[in-house]
Protein backbone atom coordinates (compact mmCIF):
# COMPACT_ATOMS: atom_id res chain seq x y z
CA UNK A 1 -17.83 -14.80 -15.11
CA UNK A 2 -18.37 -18.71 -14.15
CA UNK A 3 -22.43 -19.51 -14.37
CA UNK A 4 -20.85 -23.49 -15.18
CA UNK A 5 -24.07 -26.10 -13.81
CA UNK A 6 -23.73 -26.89 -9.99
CA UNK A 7 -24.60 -29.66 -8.12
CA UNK A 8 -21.70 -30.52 -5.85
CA UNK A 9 -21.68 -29.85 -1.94
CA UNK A 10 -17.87 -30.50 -1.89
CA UNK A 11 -17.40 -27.62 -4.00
CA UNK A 12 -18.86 -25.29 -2.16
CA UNK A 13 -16.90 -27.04 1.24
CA UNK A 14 -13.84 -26.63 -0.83
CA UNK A 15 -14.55 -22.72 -1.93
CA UNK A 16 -15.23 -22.04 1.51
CA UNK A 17 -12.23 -23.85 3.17
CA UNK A 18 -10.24 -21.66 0.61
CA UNK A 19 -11.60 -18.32 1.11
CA UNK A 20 -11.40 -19.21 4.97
CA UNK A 21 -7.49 -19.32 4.04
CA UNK A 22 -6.79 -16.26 2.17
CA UNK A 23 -5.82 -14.11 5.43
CA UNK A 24 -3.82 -16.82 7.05
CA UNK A 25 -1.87 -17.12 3.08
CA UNK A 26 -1.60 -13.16 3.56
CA UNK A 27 -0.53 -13.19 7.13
CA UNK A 28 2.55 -15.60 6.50
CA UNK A 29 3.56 -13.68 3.21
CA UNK A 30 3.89 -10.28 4.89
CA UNK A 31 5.24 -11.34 8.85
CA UNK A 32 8.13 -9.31 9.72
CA UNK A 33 8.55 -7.59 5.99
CA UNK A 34 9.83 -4.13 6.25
CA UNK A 35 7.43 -1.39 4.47
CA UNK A 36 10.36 -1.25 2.13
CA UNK A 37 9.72 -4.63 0.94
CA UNK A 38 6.06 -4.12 1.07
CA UNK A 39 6.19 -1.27 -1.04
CA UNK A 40 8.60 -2.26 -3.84
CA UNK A 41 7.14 -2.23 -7.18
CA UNK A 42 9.32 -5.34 -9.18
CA UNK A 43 9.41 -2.70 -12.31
CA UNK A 44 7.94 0.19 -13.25
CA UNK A 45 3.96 0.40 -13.60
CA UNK A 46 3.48 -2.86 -11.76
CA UNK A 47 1.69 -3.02 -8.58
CA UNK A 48 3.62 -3.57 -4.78
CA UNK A 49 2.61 -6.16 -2.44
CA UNK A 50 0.78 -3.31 -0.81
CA UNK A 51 -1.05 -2.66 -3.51
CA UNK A 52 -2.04 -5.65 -4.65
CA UNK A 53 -3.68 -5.88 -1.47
CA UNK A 54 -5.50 -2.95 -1.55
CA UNK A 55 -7.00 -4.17 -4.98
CA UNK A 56 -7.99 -7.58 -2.77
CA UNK A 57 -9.42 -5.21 -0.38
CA UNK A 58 -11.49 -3.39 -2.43
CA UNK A 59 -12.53 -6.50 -4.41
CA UNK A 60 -13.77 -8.01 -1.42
CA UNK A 61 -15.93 -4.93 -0.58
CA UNK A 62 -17.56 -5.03 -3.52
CA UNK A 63 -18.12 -9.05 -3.91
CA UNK A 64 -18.90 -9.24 -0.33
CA UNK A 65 -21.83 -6.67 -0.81
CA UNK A 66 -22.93 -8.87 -3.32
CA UNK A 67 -23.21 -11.75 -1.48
CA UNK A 68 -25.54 -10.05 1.29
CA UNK A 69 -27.79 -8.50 -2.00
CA UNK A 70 -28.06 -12.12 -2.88
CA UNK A 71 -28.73 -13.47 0.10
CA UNK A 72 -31.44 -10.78 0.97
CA UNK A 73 -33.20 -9.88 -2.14
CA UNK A 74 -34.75 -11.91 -5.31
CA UNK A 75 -32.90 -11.11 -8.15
CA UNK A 76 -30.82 -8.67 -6.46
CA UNK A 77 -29.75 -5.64 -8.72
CA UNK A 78 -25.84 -6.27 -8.42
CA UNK A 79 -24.36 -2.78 -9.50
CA UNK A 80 -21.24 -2.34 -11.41
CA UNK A 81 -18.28 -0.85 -9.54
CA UNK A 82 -14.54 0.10 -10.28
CA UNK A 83 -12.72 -1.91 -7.48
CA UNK A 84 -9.46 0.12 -8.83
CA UNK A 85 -11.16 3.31 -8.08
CA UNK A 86 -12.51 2.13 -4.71
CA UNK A 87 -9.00 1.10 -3.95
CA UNK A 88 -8.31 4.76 -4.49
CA UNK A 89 -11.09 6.36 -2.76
CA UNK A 90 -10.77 4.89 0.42
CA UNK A 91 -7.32 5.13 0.58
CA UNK A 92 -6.23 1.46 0.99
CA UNK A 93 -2.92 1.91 -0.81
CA UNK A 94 -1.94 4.78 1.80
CA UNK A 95 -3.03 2.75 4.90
CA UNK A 96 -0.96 0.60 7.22
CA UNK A 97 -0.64 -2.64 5.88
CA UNK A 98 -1.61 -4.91 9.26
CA UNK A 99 -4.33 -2.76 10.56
CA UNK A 100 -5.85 -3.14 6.99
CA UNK A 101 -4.93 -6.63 6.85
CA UNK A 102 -6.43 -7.12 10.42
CA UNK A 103 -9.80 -4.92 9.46
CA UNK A 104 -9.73 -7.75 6.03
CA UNK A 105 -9.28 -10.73 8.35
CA UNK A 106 -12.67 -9.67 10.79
CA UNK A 107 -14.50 -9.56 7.70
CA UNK A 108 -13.70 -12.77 6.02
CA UNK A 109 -14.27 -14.54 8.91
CA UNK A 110 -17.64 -13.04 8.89
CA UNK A 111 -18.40 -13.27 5.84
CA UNK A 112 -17.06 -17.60 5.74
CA UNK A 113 -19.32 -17.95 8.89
CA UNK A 114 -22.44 -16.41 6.40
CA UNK A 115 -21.83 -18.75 3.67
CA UNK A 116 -20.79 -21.56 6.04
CA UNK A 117 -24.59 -21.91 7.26
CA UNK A 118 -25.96 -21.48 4.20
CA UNK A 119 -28.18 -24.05 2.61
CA UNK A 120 -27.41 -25.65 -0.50
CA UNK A 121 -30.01 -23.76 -2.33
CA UNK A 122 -29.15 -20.59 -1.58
CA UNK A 123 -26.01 -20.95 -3.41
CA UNK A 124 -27.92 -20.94 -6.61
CA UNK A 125 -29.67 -17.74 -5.65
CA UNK A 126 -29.42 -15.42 -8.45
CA UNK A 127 -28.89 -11.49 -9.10
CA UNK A 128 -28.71 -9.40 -12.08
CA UNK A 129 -25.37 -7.31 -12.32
CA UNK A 130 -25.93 -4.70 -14.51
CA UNK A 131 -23.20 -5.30 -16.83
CA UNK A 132 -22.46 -8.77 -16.46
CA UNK A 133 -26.09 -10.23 -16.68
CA UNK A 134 -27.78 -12.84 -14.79
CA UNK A 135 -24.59 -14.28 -11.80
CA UNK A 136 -25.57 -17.15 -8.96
CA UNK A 137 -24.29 -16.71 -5.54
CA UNK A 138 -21.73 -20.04 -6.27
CA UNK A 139 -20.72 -18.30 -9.45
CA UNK A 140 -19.42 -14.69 -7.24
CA UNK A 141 -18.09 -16.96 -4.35
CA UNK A 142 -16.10 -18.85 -7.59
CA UNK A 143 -14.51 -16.10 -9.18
CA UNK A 144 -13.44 -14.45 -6.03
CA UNK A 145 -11.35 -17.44 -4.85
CA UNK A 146 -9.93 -17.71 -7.90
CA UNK A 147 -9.39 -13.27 -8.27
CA UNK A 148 -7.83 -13.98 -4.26
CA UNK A 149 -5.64 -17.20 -5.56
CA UNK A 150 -4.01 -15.20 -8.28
CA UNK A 151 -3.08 -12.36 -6.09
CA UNK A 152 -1.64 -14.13 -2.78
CA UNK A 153 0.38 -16.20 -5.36
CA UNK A 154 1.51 -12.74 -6.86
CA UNK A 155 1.91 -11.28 -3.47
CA UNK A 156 3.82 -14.53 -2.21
CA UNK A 157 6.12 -14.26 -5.21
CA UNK A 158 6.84 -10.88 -4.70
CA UNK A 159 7.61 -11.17 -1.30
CA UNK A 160 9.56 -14.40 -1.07
């Protein structure tokens, strides 16, 4: 996890701007694919479009619960959770693709208008995750851009 020393606005300008993007990125990947094409694994015992989505869409529960711990609470307990086998539990794999993309789209634009009004100290607020130790808000908000970057390019790829 990224805990690197902060003290540039335009990062966090340029980390929202991105995550702000993601659905748009995911939108023009997926317009007017056929659930054939969504569904295609590109060889055996790697993931789909569709299911690398689901993995972004369980991510993004998780980190985005995170956040709001951060954001509410003083050294927030941030518990450990297997995105994979949240992915699983709630089915995201088995649901249709644009209502889930449409469900993921409402919530990033929620959660961008959050951390759009936030000051600049809150982005150092800090919580403990119980297996990753001390994590600032910037640090989360980092390695989920980068997590999302790495699977619209995979998802792009796969689709083009």
């Amino acid at each position: 996890m990224s805990e690197m020393a902060f003290d540039d606005q335009d990062e966090i300008v340029e980390l929202v701007q991105h995550m702000a993007a993601i659905p748009e990125r995911l939108v023009r990947a997926m317009n007017g694919k056929t659930r054939a094409q969504l569904t295609r694994r590109p060889a055996p015992g790697e993931w789909s479009a569709h299911e690398i989505f689901a993995h972004m869409r369980a991510v993004d529960d998780i980190v985005t619960t995170r956040i709001y711990m951060l954001l509410t609470r003083q050294d927030a307990p941030l518990v450990a959770f297997d995105e994979r086998r949240w992915a699983e539990a709630a089915h995201y794999a088995e649901r249709d693709i644009h209502q889930s993309l449409t469900l993921f789209t409402l919530r990033r634009i929620e959660i961008v208008a959050t951390l759009r009004q936030l000051f600049f100290e809150d982005w150092q607020r800090l919580g403990r995750h119980e297996t990753y130790g001390t994590q600032s808000l910037i640090g989360i908000v980092r390695d989920l851009a980068s997590h999302e970057g790495e699977h619209c390019s995979q998802i792009e790829k796969l689709l083009a």
